[in-house]
PDBML (XML) file of the C-alpha atoms, coordinates in Angstrom:
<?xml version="1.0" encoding="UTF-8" ?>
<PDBx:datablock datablockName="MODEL"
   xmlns:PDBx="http://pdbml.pdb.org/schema/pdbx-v50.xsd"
   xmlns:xsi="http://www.w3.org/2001/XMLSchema-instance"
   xsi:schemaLocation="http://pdbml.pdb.org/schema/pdbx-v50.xsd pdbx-v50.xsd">
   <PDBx:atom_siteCategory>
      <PDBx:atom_site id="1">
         <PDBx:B_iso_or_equiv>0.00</PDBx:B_iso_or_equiv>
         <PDBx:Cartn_x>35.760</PDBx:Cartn_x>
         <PDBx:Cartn_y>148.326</PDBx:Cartn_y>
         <PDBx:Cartn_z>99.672</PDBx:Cartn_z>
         <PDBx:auth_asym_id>A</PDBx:auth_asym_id>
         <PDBx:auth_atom_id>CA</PDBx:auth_atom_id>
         <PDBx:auth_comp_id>UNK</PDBx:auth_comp_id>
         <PDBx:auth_seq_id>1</PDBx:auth_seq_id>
         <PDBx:group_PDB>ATOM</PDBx:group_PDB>
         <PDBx:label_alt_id xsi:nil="true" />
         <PDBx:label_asym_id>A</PDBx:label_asym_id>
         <PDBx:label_atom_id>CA</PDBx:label_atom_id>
         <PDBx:label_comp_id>UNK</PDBx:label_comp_id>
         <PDBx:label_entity_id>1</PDBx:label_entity_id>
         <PDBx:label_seq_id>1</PDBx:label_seq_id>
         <PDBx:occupancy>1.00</PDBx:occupancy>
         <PDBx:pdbx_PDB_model_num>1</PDBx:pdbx_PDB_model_num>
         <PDBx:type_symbol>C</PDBx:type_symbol>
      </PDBx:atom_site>
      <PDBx:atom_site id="2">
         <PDBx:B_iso_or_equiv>0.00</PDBx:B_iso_or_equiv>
         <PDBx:Cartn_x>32.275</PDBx:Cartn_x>
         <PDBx:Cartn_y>147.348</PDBx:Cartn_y>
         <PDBx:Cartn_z>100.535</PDBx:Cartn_z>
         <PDBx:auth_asym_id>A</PDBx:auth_asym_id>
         <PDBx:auth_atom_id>CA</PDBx:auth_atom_id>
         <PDBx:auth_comp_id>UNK</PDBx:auth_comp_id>
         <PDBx:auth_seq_id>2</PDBx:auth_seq_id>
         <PDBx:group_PDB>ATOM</PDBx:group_PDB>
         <PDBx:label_alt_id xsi:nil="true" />
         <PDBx:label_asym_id>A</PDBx:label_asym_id>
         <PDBx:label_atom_id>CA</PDBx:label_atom_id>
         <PDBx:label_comp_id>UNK</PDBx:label_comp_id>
         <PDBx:label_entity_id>1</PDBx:label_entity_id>
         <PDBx:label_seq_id>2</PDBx:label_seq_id>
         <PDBx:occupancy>1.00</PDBx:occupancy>
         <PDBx:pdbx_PDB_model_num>1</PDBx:pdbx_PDB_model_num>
         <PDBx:type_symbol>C</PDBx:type_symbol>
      </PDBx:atom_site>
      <PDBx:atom_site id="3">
         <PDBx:B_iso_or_equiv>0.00</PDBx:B_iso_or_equiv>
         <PDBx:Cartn_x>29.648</PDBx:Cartn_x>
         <PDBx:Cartn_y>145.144</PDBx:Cartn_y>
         <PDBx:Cartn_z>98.053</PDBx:Cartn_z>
         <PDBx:auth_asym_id>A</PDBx:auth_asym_id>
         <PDBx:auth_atom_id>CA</PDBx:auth_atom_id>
         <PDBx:auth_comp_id>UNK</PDBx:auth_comp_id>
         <PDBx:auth_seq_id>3</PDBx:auth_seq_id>
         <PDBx:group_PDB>ATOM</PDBx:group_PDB>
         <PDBx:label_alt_id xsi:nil="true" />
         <PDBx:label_asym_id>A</PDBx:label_asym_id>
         <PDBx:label_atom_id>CA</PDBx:label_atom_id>
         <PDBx:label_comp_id>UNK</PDBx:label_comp_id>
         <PDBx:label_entity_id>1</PDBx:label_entity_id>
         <PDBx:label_seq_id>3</PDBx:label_seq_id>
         <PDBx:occupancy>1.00</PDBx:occupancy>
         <PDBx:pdbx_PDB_model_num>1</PDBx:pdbx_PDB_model_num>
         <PDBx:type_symbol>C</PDBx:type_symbol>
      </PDBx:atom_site>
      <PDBx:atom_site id="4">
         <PDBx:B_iso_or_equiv>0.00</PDBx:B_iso_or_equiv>
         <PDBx:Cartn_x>27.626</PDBx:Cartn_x>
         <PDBx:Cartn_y>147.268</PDBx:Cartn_y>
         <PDBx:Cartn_z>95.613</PDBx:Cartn_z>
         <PDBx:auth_asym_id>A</PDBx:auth_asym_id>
         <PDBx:auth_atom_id>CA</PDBx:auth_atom_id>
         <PDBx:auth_comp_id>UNK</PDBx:auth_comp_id>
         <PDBx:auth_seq_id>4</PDBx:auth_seq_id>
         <PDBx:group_PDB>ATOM</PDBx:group_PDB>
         <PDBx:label_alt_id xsi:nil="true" />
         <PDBx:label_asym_id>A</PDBx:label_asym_id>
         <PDBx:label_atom_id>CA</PDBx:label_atom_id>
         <PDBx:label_comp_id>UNK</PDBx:label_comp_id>
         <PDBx:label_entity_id>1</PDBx:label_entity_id>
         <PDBx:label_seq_id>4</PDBx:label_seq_id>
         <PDBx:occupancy>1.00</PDBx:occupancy>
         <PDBx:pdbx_PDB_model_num>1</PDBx:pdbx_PDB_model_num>
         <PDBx:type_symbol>C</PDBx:type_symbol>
      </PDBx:atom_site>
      <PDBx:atom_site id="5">
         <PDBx:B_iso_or_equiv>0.00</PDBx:B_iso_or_equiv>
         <PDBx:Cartn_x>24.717</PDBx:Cartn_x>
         <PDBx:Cartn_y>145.906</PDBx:Cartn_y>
         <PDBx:Cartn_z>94.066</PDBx:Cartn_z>
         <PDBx:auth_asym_id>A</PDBx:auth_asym_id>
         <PDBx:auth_atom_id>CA</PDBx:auth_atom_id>
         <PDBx:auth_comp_id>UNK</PDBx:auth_comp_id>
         <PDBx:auth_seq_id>5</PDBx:auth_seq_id>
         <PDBx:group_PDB>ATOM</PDBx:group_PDB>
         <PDBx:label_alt_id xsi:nil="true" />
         <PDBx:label_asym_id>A</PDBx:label_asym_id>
         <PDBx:label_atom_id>CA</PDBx:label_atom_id>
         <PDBx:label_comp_id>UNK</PDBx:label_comp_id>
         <PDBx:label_entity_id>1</PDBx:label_entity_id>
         <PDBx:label_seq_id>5</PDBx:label_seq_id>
         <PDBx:occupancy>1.00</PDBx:occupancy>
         <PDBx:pdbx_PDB_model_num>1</PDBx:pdbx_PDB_model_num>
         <PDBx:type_symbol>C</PDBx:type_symbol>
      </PDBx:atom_site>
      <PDBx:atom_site id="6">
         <PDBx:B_iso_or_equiv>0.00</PDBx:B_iso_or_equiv>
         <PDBx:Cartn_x>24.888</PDBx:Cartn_x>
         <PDBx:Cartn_y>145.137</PDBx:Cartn_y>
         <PDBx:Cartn_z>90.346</PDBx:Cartn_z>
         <PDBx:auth_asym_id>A</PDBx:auth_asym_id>
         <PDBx:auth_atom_id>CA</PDBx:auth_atom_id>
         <PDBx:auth_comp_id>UNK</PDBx:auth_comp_id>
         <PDBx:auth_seq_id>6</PDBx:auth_seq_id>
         <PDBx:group_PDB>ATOM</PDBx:group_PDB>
         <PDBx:label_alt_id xsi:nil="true" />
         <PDBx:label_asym_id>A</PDBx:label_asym_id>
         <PDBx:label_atom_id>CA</PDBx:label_atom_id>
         <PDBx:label_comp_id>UNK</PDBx:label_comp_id>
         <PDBx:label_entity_id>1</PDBx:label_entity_id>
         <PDBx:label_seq_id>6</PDBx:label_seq_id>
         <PDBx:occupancy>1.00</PDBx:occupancy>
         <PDBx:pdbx_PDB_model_num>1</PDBx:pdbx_PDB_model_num>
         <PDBx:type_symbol>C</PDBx:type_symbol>
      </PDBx:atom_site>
      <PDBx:atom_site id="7">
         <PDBx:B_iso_or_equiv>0.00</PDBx:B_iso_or_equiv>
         <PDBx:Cartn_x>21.476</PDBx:Cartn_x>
         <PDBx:Cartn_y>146.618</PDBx:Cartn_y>
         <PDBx:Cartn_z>88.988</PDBx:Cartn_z>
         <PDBx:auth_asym_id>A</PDBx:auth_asym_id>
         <PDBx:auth_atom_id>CA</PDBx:auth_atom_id>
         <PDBx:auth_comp_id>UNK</PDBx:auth_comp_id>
         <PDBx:auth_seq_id>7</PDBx:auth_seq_id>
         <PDBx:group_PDB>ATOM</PDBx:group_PDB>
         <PDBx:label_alt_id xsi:nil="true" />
         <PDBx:label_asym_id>A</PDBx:label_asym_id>
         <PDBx:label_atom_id>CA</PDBx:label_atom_id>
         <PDBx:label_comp_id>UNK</PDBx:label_comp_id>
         <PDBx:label_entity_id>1</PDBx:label_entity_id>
         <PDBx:label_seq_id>7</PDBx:label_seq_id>
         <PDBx:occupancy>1.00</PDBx:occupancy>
         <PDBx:pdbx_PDB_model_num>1</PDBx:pdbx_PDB_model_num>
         <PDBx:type_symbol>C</PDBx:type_symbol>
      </PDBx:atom_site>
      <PDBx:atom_site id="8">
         <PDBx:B_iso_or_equiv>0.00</PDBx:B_iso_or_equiv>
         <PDBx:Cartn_x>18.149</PDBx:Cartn_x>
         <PDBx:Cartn_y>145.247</PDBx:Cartn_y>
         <PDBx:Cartn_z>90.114</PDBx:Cartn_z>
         <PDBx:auth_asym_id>A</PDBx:auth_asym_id>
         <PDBx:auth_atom_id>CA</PDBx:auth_atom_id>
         <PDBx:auth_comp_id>UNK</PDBx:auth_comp_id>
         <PDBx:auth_seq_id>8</PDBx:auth_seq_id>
         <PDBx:group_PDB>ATOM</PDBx:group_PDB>
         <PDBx:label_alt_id xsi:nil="true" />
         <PDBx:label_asym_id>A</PDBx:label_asym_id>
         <PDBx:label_atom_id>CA</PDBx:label_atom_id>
         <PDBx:label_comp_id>UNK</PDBx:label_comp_id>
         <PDBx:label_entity_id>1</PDBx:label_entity_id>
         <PDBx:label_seq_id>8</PDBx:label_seq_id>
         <PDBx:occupancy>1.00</PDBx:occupancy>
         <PDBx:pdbx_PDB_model_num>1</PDBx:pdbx_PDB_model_num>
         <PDBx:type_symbol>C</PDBx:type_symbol>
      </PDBx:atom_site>
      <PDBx:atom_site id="9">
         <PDBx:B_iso_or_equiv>0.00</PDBx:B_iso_or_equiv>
         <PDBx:Cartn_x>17.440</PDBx:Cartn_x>
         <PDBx:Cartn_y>141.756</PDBx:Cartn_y>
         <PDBx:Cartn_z>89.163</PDBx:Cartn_z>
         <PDBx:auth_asym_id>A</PDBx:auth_asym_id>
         <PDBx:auth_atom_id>CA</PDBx:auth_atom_id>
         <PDBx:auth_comp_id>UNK</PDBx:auth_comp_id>
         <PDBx:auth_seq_id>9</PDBx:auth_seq_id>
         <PDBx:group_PDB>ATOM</PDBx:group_PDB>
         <PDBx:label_alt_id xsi:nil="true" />
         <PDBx:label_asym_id>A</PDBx:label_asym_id>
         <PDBx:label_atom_id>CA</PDBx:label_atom_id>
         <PDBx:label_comp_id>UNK</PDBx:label_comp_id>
         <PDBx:label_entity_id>1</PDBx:label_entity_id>
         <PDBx:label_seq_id>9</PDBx:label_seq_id>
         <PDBx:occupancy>1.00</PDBx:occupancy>
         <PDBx:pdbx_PDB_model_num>1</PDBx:pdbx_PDB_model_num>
         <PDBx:type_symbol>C</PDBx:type_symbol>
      </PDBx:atom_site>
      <PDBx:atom_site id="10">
         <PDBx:B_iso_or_equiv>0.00</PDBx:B_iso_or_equiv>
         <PDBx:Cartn_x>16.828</PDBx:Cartn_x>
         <PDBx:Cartn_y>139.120</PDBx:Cartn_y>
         <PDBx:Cartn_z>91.585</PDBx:Cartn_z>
         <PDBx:auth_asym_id>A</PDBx:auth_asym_id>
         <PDBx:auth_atom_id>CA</PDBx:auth_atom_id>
         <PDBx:auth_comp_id>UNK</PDBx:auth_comp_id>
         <PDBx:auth_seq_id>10</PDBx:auth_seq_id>
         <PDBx:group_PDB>ATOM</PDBx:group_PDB>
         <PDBx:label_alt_id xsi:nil="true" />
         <PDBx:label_asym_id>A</PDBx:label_asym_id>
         <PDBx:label_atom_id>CA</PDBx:label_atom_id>
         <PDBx:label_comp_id>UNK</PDBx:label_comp_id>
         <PDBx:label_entity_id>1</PDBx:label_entity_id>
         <PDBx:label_seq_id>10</PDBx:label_seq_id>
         <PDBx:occupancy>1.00</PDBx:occupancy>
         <PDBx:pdbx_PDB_model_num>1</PDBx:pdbx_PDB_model_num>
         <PDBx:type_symbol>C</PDBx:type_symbol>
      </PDBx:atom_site>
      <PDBx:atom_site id="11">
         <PDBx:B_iso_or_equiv>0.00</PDBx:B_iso_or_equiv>
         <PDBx:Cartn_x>17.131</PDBx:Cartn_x>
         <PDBx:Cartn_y>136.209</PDBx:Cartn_y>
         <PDBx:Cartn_z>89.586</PDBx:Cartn_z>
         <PDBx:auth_asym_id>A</PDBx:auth_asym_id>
         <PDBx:auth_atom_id>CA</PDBx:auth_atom_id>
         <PDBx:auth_comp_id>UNK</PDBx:auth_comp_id>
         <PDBx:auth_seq_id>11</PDBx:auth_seq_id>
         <PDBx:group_PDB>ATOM</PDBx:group_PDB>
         <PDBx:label_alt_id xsi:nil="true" />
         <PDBx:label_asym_id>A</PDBx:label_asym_id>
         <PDBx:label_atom_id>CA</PDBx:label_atom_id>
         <PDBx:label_comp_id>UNK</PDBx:label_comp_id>
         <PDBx:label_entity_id>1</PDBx:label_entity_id>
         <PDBx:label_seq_id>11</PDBx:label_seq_id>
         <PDBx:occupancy>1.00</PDBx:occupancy>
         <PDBx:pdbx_PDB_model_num>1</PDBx:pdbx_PDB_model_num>
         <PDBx:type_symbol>C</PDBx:type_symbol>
      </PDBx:atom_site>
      <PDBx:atom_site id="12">
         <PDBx:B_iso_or_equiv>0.00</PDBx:B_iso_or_equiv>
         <PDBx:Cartn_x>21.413</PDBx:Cartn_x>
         <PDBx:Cartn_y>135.264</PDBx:Cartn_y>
         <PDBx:Cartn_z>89.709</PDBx:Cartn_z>
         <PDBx:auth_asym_id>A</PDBx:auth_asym_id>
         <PDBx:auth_atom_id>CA</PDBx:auth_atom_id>
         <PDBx:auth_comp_id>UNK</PDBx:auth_comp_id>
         <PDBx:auth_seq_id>12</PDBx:auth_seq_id>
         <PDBx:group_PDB>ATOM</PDBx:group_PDB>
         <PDBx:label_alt_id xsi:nil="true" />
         <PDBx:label_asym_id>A</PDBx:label_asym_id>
         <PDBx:label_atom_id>CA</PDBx:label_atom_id>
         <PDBx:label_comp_id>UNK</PDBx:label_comp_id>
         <PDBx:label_entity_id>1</PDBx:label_entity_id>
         <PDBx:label_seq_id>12</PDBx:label_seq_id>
         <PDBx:occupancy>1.00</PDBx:occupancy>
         <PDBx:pdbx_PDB_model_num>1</PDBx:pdbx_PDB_model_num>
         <PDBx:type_symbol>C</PDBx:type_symbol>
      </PDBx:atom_site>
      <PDBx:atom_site id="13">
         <PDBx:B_iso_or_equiv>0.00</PDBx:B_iso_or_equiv>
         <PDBx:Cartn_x>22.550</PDBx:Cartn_x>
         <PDBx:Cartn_y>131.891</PDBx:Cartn_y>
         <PDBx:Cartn_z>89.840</PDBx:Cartn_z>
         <PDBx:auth_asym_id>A</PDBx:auth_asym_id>
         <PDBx:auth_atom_id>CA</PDBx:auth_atom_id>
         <PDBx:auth_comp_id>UNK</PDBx:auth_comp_id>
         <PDBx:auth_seq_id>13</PDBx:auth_seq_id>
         <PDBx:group_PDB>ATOM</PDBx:group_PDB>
         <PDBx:label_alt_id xsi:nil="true" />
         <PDBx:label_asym_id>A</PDBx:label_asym_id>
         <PDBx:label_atom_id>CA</PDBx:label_atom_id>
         <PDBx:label_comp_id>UNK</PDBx:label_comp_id>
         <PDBx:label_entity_id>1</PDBx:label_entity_id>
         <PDBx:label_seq_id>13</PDBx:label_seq_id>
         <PDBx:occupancy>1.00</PDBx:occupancy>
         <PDBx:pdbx_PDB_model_num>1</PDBx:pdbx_PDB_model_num>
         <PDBx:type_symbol>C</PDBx:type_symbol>
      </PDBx:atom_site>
      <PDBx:atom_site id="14">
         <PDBx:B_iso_or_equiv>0.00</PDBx:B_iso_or_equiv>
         <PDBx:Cartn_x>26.120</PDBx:Cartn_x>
         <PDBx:Cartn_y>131.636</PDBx:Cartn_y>
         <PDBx:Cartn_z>88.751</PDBx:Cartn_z>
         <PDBx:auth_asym_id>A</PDBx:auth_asym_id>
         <PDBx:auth_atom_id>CA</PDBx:auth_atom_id>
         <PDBx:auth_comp_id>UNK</PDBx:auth_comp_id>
         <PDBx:auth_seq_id>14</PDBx:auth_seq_id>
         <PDBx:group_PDB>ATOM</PDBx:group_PDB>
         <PDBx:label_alt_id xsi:nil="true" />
         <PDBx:label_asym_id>A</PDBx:label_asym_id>
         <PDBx:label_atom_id>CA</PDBx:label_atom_id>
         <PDBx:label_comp_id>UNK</PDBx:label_comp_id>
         <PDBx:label_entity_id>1</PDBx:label_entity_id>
         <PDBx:label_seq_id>14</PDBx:label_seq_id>
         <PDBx:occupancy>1.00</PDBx:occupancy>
         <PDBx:pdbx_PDB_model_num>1</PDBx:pdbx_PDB_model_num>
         <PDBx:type_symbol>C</PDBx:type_symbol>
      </PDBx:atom_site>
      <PDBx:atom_site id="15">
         <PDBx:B_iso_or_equiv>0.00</PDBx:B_iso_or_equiv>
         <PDBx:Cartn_x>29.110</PDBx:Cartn_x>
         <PDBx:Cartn_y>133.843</PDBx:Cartn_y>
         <PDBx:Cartn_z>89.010</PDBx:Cartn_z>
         <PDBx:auth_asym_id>A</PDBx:auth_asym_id>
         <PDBx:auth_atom_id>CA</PDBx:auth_atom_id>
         <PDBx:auth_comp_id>UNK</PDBx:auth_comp_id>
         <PDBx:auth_seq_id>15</PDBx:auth_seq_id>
         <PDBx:group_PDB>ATOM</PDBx:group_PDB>
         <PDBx:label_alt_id xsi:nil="true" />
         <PDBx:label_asym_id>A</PDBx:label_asym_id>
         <PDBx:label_atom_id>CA</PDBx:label_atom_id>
         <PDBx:label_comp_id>UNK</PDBx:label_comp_id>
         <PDBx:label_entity_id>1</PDBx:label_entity_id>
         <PDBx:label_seq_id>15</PDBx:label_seq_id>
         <PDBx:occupancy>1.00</PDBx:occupancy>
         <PDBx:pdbx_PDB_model_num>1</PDBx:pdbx_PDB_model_num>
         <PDBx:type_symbol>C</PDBx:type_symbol>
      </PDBx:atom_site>
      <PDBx:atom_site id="16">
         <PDBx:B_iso_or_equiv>0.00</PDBx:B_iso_or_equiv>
         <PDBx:Cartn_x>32.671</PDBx:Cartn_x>
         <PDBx:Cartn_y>133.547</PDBx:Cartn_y>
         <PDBx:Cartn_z>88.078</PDBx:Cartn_z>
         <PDBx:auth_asym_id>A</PDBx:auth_asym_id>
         <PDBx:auth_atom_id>CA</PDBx:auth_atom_id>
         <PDBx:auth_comp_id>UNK</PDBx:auth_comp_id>
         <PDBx:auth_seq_id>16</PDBx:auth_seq_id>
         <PDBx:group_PDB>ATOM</PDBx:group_PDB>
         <PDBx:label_alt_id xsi:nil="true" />
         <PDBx:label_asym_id>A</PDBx:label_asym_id>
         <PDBx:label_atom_id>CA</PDBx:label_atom_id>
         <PDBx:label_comp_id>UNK</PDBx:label_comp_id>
         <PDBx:label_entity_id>1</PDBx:label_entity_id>
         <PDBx:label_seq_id>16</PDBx:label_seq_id>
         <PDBx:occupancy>1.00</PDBx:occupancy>
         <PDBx:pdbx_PDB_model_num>1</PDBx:pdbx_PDB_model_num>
         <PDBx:type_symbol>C</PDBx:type_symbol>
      </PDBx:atom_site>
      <PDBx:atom_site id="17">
         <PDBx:B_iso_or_equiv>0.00</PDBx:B_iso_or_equiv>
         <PDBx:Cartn_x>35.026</PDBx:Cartn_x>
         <PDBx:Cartn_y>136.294</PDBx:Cartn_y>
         <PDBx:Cartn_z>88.608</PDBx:Cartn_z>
         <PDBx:auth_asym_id>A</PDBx:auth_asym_id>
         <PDBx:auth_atom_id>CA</PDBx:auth_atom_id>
         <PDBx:auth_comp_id>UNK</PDBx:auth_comp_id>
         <PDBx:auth_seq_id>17</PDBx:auth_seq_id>
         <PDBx:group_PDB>ATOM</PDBx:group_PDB>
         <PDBx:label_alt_id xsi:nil="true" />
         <PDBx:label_asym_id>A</PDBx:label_asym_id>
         <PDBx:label_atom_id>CA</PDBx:label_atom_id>
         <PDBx:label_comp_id>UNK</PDBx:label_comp_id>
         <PDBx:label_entity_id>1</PDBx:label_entity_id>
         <PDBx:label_seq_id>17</PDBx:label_seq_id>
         <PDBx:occupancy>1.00</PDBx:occupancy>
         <PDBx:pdbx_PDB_model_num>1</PDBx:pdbx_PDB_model_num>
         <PDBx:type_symbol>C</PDBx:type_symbol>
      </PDBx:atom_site>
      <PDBx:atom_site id="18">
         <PDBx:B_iso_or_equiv>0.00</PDBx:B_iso_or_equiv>
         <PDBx:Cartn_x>38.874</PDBx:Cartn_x>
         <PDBx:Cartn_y>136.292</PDBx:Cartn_y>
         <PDBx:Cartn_z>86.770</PDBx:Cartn_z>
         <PDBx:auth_asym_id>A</PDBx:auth_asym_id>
         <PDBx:auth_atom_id>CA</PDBx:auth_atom_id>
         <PDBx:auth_comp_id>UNK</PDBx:auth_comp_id>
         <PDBx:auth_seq_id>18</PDBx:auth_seq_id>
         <PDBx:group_PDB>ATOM</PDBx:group_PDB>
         <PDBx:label_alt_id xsi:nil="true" />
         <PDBx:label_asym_id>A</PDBx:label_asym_id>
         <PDBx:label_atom_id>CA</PDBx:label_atom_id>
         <PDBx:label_comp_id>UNK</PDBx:label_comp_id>
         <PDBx:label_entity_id>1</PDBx:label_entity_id>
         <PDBx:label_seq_id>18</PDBx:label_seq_id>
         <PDBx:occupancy>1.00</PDBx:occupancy>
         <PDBx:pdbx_PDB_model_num>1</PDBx:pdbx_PDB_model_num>
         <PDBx:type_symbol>C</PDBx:type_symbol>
      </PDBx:atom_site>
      <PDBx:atom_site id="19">
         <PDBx:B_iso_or_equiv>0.00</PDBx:B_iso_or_equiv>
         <PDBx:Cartn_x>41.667</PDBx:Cartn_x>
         <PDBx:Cartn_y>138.289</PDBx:Cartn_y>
         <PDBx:Cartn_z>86.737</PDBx:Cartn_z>
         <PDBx:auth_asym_id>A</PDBx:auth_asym_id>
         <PDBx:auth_atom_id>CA</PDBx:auth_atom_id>
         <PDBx:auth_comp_id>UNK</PDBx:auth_comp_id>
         <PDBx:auth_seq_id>19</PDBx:auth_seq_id>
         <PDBx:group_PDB>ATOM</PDBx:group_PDB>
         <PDBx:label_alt_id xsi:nil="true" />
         <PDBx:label_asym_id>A</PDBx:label_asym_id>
         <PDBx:label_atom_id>CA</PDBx:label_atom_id>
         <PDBx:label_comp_id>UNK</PDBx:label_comp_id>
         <PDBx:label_entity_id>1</PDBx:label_entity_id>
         <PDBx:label_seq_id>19</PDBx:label_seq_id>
         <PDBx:occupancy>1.00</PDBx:occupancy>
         <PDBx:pdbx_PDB_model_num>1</PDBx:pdbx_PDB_model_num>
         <PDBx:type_symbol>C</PDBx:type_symbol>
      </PDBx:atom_site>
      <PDBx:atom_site id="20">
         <PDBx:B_iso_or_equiv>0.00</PDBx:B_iso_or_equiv>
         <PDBx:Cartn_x>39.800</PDBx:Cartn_x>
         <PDBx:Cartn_y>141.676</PDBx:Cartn_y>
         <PDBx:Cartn_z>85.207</PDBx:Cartn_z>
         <PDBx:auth_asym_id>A</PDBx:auth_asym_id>
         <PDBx:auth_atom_id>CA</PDBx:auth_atom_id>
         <PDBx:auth_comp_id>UNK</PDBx:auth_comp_id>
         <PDBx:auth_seq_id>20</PDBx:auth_seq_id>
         <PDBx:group_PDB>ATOM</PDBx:group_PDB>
         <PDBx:label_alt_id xsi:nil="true" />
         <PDBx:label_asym_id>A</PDBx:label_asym_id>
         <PDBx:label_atom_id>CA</PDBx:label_atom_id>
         <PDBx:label_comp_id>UNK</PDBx:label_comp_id>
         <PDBx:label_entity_id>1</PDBx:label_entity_id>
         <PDBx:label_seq_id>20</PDBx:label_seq_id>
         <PDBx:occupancy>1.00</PDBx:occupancy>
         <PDBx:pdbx_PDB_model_num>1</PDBx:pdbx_PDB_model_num>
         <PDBx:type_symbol>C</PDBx:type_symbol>
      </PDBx:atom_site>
      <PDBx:atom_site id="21">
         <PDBx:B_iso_or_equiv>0.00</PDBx:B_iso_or_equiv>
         <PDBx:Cartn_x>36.264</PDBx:Cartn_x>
         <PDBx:Cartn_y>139.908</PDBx:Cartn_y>
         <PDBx:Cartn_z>84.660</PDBx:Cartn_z>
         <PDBx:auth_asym_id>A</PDBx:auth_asym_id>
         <PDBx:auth_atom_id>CA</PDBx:auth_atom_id>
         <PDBx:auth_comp_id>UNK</PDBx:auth_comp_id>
         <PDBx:auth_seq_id>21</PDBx:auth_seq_id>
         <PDBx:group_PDB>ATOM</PDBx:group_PDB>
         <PDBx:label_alt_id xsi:nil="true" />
         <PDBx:label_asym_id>A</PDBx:label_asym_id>
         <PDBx:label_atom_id>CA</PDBx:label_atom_id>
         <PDBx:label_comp_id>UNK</PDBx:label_comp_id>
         <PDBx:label_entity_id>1</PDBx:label_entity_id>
         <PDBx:label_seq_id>21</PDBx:label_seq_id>
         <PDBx:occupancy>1.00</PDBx:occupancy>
         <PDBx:pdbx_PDB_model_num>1</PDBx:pdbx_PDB_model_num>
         <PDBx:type_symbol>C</PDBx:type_symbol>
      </PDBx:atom_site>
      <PDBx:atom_site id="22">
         <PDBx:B_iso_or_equiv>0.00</PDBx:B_iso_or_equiv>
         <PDBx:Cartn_x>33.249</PDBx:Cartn_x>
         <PDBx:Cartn_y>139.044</PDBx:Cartn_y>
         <PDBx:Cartn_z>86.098</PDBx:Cartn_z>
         <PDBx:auth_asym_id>A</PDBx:auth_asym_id>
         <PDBx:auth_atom_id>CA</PDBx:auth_atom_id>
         <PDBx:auth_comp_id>UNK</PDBx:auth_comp_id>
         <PDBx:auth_seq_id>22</PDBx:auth_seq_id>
         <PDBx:group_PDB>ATOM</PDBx:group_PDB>
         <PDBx:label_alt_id xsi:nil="true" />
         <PDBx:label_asym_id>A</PDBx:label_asym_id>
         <PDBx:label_atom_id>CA</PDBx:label_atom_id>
         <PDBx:label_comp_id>UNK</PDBx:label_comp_id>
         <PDBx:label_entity_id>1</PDBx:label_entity_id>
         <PDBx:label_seq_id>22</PDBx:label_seq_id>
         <PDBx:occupancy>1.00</PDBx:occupancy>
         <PDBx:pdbx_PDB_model_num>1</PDBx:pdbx_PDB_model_num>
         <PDBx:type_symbol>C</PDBx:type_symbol>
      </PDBx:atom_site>
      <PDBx:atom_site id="23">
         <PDBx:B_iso_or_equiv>0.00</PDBx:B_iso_or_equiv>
         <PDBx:Cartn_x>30.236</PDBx:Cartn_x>
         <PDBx:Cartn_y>136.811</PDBx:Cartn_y>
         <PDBx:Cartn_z>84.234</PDBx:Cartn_z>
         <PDBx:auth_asym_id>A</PDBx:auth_asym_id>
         <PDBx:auth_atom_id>CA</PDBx:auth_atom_id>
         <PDBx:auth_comp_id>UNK</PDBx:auth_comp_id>
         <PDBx:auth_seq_id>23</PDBx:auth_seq_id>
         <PDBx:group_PDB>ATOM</PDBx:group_PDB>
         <PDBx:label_alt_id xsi:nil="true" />
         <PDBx:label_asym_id>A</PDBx:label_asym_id>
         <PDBx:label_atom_id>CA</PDBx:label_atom_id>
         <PDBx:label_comp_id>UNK</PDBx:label_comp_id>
         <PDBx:label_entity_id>1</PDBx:label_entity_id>
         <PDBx:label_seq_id>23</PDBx:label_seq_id>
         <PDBx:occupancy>1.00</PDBx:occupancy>
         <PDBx:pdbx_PDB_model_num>1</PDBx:pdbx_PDB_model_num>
         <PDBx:type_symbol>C</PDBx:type_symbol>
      </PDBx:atom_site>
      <PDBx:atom_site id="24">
         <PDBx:B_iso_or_equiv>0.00</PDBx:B_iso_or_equiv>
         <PDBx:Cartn_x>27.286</PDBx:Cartn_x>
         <PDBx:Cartn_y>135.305</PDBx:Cartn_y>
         <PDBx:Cartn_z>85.596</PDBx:Cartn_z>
         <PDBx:auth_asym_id>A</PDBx:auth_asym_id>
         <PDBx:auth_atom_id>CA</PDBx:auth_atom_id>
         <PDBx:auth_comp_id>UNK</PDBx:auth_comp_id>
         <PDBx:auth_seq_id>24</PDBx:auth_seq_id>
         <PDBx:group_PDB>ATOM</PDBx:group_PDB>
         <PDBx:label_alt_id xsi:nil="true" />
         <PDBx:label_asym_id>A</PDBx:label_asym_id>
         <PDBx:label_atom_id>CA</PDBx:label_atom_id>
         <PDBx:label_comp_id>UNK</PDBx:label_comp_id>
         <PDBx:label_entity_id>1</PDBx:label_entity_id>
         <PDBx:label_seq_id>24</PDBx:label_seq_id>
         <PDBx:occupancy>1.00</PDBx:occupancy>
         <PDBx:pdbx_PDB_model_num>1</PDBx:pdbx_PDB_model_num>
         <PDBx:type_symbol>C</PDBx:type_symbol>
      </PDBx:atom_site>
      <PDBx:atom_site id="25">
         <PDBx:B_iso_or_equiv>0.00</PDBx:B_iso_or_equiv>
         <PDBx:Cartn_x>24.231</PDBx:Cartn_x>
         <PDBx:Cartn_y>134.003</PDBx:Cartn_y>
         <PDBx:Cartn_z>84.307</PDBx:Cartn_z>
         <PDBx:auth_asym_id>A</PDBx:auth_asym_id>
         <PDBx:auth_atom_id>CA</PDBx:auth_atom_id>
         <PDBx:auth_comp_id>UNK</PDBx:auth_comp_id>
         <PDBx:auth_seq_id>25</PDBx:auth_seq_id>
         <PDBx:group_PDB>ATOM</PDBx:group_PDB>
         <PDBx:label_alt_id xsi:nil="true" />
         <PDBx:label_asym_id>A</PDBx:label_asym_id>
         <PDBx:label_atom_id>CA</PDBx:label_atom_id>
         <PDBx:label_comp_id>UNK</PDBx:label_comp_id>
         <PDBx:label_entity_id>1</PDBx:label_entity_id>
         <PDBx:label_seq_id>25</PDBx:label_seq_id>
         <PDBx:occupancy>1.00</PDBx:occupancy>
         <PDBx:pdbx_PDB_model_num>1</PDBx:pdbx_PDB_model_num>
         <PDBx:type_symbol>C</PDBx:type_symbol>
      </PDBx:atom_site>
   </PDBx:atom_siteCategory>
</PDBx:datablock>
C-alpha cells in the first residue's frame, strides 16, 4: 500500500506497468 524499492540500482529510465506486468529499462 506504500512504494517498495525494486533492488538497488540507480540507473532507471523507463517504466511501463500493464494489467499483471511491469518492465522497464
Amino acid at each position: 500500500t506504500t512504494p517498495v524499492q525494486i533492488g538497488v540500482a540507480t540507473n532507471w529510465t523507463v517504466i511501463s506497468a500493464s494489467y499483471v506486468n511491469t518492465f522497464a529499462i
